[in-house]
Protein backbone atom coordinates (compact mmCIF):
# COMPACT_ATOMS: atom_id res chain seq x y z
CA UNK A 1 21.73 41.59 -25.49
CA UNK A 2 19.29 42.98 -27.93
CA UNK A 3 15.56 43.85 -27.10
CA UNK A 4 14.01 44.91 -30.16
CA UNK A 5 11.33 47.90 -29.66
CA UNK A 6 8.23 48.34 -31.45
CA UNK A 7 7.50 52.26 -32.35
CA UNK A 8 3.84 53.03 -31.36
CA UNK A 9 2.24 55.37 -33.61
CA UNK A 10 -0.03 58.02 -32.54
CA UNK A 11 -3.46 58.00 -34.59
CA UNK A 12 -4.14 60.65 -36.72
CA UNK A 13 -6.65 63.19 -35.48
CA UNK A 14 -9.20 62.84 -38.55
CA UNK A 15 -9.26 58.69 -37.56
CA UNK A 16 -9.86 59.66 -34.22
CA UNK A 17 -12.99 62.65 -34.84
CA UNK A 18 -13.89 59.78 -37.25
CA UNK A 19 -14.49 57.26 -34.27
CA UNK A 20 -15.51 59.86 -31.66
CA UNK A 21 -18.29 62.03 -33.94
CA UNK A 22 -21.25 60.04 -35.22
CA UNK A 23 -22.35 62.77 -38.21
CA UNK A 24 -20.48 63.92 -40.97
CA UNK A 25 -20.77 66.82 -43.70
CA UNK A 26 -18.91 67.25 -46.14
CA UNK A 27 -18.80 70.21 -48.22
CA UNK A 28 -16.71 71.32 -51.44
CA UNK A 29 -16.03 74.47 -53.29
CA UNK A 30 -18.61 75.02 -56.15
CA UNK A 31 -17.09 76.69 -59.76
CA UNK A 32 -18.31 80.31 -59.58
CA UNK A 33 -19.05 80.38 -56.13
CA UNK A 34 -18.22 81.39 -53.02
CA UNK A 35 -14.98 79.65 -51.68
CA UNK A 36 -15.14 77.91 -48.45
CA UNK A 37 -13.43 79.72 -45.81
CA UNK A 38 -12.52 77.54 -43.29
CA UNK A 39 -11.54 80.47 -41.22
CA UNK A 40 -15.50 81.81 -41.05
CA UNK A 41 -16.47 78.04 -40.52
CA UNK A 42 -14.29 77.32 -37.72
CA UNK A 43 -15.67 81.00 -36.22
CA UNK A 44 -19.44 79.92 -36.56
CA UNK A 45 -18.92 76.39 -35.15
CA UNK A 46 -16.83 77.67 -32.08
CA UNK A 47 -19.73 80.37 -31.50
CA UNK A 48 -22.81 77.97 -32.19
CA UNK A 49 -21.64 74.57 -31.19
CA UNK A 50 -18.95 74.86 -28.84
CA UNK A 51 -15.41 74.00 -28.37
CA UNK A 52 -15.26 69.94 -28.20
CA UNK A 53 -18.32 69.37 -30.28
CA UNK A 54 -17.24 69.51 -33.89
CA UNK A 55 -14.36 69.01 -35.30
CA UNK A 56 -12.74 70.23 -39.13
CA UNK A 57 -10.68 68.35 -41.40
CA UNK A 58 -9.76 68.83 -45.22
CA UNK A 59 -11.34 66.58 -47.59
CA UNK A 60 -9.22 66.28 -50.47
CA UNK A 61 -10.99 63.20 -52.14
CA UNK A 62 -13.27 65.98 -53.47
CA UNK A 63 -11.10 68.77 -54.11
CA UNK A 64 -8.36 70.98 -52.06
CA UNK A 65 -11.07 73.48 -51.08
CA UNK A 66 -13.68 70.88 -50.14
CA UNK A 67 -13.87 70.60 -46.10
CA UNK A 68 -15.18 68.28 -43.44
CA UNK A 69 -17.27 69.05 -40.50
CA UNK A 70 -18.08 66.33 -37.85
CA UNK A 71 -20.92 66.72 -35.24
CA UNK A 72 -22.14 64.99 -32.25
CA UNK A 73 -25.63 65.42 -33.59
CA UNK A 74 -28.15 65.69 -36.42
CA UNK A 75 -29.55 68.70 -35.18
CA UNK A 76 -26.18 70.57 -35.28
CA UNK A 77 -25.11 69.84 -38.79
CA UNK A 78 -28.32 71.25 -39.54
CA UNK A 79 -28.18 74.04 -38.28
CA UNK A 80 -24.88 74.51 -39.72
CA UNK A 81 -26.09 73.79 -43.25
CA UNK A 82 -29.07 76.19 -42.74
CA UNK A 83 -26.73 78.95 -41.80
CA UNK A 84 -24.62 78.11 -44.87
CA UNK A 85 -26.67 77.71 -47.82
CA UNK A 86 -24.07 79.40 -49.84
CA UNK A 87 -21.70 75.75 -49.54
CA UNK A 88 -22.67 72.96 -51.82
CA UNK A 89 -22.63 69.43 -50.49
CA UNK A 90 -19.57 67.06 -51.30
CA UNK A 91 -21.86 65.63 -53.63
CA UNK A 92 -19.81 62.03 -55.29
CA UNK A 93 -22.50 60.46 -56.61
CA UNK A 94 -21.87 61.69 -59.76
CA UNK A 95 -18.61 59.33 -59.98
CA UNK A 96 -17.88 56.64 -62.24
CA UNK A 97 -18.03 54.25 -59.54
CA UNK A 98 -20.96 54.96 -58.18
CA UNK A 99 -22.90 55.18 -61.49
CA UNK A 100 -22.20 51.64 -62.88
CA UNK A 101 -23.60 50.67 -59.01
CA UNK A 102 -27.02 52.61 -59.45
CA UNK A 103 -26.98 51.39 -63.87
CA UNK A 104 -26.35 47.44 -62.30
CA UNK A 105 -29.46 48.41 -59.18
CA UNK A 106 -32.09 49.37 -61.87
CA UNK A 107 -31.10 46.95 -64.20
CA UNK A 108 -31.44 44.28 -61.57
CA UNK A 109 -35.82 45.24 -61.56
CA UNK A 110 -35.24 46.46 -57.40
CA UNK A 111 -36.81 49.68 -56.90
CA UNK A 112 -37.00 51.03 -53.60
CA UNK A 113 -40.49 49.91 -52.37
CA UNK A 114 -39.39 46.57 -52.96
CA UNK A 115 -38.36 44.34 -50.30
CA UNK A 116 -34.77 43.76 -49.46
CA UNK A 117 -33.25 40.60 -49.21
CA UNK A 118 -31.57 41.43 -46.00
CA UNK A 119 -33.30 39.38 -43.13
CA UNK A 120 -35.72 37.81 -44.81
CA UNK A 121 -36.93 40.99 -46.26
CA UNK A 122 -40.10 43.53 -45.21
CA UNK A 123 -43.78 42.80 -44.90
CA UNK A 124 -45.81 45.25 -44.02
């Protein structure tokens, strides 16, 4: 008799820190600068946020050198930004994507201190 098996795949760790850390920051390697050491990251983090409470990851949707930090809170990616000025946001804005969104959004006469039309929109 045959019993056919299904293989249960663990989930990767970076789906996982995605689900279990609420804040993300990403940050990419700027042209001239300083390159992001994720050895000197990992040091700070361990020393000023503790074991458990961050976690690292690669971000190669910006670059190879670009890097992902998640926190359990606001206040701790902060403080890791402040301490790093010398890293430049993963900044994507600037992609083609995003720019025909933001061309089509001012085009459309919405600004932001106009009402939404989400839930029947703001009064105030």
């Amino acid at each position: 008799m045959f019993t056919s098996t299904m293989v249960k795949r663990s989930t990767p760790r970076r789906i996982l820190d995605e689900r279990s850390f609420p804040v993300r920051v990403a940050f990419a390697h700027q042209e001239g600068g300083r390159e992001i050491s994720w050895a000197d990251a990992s040091v700070w983090l361990r020393e000023n946020i503790g074991p458990g409470n961050f976690a690292l990851h690669g971000l190669t949707a910006h670059s190879p050198f670009a890097i992902a930090i998640y926190f359990l809170s606001v206040a701790d990616a902060a403080r890791f930004v402040t301490a790093h000025p010398q890293y430049r946001l993963a900044d994507g804005t600037g992609m083609i994507s995003h720019l025909r969104e933001m061309r089509e959004w001012a085009a459309s006469g919405q600004g932001p201190s106009q009402p939404h039309s989400i839930g029947g929109g703001w009064s105030g």
